[in-house]
Protein backbone atom coordinates (compact mmCIF):
# COMPACT_ATOMS: atom_id res chain seq x y z
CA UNK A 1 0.00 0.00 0.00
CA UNK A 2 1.60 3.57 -1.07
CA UNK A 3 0.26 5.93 2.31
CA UNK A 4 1.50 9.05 -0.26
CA UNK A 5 -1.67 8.23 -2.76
CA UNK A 6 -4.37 7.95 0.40
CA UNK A 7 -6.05 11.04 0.42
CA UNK A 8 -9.32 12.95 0.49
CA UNK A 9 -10.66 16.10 -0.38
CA UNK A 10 -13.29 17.76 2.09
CA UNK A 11 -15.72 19.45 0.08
CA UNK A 12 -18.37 20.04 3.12
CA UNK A 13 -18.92 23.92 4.01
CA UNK A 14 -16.55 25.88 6.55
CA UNK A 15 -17.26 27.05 10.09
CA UNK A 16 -19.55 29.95 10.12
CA UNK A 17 -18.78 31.80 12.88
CA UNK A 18 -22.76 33.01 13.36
CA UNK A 19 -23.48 29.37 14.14
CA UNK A 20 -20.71 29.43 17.08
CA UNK A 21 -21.93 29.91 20.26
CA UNK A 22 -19.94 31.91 22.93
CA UNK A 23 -19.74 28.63 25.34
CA UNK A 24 -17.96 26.31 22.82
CA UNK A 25 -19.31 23.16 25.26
CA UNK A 26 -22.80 24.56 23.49
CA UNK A 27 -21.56 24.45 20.60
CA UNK A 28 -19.81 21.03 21.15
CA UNK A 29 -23.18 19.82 22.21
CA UNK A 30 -24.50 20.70 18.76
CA UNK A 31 -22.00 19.58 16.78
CA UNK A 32 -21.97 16.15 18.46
CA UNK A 33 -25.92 15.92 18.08
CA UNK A 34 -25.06 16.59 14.21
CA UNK A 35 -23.27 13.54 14.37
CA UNK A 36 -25.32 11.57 15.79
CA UNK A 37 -28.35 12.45 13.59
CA UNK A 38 -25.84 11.88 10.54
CA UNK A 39 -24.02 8.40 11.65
CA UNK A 40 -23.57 6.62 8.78
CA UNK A 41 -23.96 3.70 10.23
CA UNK A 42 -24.54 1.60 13.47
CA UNK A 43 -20.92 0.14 13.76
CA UNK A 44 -20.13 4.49 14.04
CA UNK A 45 -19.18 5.53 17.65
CA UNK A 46 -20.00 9.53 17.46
CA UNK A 47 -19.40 9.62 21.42
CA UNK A 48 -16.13 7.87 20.69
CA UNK A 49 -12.55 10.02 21.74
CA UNK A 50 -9.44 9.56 22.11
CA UNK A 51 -8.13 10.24 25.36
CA UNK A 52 -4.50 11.14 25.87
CA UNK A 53 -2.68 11.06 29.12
CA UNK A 54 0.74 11.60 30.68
CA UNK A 55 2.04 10.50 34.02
CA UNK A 56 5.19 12.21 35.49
CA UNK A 57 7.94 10.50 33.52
CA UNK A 58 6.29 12.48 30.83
CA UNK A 59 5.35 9.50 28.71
CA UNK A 60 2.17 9.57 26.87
CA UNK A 61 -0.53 7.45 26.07
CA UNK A 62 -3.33 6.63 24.13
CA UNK A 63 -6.50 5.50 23.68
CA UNK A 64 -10.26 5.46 22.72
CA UNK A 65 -12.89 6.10 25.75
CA UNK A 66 -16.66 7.09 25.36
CA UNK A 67 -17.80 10.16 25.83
CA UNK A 68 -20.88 9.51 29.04
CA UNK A 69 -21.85 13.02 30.13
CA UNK A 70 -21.69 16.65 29.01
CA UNK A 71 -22.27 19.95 31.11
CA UNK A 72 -22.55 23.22 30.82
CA UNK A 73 -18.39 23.35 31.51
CA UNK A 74 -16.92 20.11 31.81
CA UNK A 75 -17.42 16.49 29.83
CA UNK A 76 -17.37 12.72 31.58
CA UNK A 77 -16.00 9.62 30.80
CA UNK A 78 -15.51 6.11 33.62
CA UNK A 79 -12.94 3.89 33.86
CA UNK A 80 -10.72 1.55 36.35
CA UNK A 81 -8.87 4.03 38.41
CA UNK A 82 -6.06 1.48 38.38
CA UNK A 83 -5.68 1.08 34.91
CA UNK A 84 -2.47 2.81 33.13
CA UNK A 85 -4.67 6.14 32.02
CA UNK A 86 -5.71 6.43 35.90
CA UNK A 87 -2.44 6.13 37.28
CA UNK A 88 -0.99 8.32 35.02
CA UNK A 89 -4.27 11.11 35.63
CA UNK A 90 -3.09 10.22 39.58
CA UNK A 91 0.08 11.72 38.71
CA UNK A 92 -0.86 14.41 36.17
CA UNK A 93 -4.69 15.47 35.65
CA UNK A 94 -3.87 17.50 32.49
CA UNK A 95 -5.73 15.31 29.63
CA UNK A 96 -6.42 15.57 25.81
CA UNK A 97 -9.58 14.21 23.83
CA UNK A 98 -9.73 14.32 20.25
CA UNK A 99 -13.47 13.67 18.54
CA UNK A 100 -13.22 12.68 14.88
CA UNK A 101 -16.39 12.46 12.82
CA UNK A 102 -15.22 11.31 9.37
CA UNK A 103 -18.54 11.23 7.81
CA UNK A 104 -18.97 15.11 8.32
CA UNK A 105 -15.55 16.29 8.12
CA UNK A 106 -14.96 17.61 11.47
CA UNK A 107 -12.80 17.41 14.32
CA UNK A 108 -12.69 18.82 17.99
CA UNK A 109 -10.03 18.78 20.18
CA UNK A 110 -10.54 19.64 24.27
CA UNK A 111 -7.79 20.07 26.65
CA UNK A 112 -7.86 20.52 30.40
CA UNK A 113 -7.63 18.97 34.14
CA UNK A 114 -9.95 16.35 35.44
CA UNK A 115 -10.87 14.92 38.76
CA UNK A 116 -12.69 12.20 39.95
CA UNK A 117 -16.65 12.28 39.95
CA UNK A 118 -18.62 11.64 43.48
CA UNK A 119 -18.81 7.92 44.36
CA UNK A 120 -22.50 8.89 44.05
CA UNK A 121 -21.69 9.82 40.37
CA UNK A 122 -19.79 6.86 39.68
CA UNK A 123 -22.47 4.63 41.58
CA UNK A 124 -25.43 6.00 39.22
CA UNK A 125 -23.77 5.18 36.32
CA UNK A 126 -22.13 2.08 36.97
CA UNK A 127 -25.73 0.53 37.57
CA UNK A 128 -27.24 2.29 34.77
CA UNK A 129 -24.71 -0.10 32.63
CA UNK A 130 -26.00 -3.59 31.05
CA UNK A 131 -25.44 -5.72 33.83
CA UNK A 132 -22.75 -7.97 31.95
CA UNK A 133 -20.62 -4.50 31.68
CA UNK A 134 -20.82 -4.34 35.52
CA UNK A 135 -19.57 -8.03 35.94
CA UNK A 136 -16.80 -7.16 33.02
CA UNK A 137 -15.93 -4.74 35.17
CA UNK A 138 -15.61 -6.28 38.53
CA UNK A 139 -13.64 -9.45 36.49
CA UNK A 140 -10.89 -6.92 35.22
CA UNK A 141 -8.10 -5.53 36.41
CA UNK A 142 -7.52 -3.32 34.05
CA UNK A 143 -3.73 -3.40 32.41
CA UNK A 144 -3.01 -5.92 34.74
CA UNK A 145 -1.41 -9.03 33.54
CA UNK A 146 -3.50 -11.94 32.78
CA UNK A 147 -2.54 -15.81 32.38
CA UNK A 148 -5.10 -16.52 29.95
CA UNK A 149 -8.40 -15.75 28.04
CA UNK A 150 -9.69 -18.47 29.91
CA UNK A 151 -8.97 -17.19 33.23
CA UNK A 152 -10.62 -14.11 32.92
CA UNK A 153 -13.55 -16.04 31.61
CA UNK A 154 -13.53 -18.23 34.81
CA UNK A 155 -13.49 -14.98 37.15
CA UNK A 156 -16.25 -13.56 35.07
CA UNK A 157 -18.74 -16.73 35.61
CA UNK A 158 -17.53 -16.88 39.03
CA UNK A 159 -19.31 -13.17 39.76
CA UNK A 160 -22.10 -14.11 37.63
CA UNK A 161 -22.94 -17.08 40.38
CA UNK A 162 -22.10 -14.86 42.99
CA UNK A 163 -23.98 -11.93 42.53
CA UNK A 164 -27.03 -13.81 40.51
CA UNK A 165 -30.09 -12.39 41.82
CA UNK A 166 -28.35 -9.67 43.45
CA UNK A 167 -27.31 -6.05 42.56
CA UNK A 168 -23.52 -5.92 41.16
CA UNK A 169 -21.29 -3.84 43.41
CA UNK A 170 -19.42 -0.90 42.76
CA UNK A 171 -16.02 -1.48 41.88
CA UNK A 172 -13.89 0.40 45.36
CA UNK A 173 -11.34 1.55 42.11
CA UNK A 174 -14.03 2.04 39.30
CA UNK A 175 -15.34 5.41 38.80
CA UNK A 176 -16.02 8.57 36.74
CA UNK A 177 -13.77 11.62 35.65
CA UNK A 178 -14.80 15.12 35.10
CA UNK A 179 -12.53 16.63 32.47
CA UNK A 180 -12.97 20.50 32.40
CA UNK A 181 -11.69 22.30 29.34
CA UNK A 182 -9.11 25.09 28.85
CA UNK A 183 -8.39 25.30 25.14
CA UNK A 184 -10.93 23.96 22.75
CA UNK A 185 -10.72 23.50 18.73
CA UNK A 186 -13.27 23.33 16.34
CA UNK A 187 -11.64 21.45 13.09
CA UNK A 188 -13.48 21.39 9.38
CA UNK A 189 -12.28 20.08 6.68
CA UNK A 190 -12.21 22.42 3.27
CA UNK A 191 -11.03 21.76 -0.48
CA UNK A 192 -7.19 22.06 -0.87
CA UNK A 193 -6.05 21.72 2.87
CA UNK A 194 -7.43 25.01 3.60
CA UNK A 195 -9.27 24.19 6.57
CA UNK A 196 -11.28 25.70 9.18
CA UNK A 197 -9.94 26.05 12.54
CA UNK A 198 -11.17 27.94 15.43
CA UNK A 199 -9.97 27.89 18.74
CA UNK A 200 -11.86 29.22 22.46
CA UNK A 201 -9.34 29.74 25.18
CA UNK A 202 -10.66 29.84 28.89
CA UNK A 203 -8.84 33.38 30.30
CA UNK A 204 -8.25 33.00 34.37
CA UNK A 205 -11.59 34.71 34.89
CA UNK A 206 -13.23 31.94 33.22
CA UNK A 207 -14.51 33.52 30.22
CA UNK A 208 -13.65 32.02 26.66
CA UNK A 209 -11.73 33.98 23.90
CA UNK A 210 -12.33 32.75 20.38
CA UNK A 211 -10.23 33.04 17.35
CA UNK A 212 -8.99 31.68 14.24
CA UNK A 213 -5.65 29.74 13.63
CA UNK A 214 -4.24 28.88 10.39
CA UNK A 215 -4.88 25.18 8.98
């Protein structure tokens, strides 16, 4: 396969600054519903990002998450607090998350610190989960090393008996992170690499600044 000859032209319209509102998490809202409406397909994740993280040896990480809440200032994802992206968000809370909605040509990129959710948080959401999800997540350790497929299997059924008829416990290191935004990029693809991109920066009194930035 020659990489060089993969390419695409985006020939959807540019960002119209009229249609921006002056809390880009509004505006994220909208263009996520956008995406949703527009999925191409079932197999399409639009709540799907890629979360990057860096503990203090200043190694980074990657990896896809789902998007599970959205406020007025801050988004949500959950996650084993033990796995590799919460030890390294023990060490460092600044986080990236990159959206990517091919089918429409976009792109938005958030930046900022998180923290843990309330245990009440976590709690609510953890049992509003298929219950198979909340035995997954009891059986795994996540990033931990495993002997086999089939041991993880045997945990799994092992909780399944356990808990049968019963609710499924919270996980003591399974929970919820709020990430609150700083910088935020709005990304559109346009004919001949001349893309949109327009950036809202959070000033220390907490109000946003938008501008443009070359593609």
């Amino acid at each position: 396969m020659d990489f060089k000859e993969l390419r695409k032209e985006y020939e959807t319209h540019g960002i119209e600054e009229s249609t921006l509102d002056a809390n880009p998490l509004i505006t994220f809202r909208n263009w996520i519903t956008t995406a949703s409406e527009n999925c191409p397909d079932q197999w399409f994740e639009p709540n799907a990002m890629i979360l990057a993280t860096a503990g203090l040896d200043g190694i980074v990480t990657s990896r896809t998450v789902l998007l599970k809440g959205l406020d007025e200032d801050s988004i949500r994802f959950y996650t084993n607090y033990g796995s590799t992206k919460g030890q390294q968000l023990a060490e460092n809370p600044n986080a990236s998350v990159t959206f990517h909605w091919a089918w429409l040509g976009q792109q938005v990129r958030l930046r900022g610190r998180t923290v843990k959710t309330s245990r009440e948080d976590s709690l609510k959401y953890f049992h509003s989960r298929p219950r198979g999800s909340q035995l997954g997540a009891l059986a795994s350790r996540q990033s931990e090393k495993v002997e086999s497929r089939e041991q993880l299997e045997q945990i799994r059924a092992e909780l399944e008996t356990k808990y049968d008829g019963q609710e499924v416990p919270l996980p003591d290191d399974w929970g919820g992170y709020r990430l609150t935004p700083e910088v935020i990029e709005f990304w559109q693809g346009r004919l001949d690499r001349m893309h949109d991109r327009v950036v809202y920066q959070r000033g220390n009194d907490g109000d946003w600044t938008r501008f443009r930035i070359a593609p």
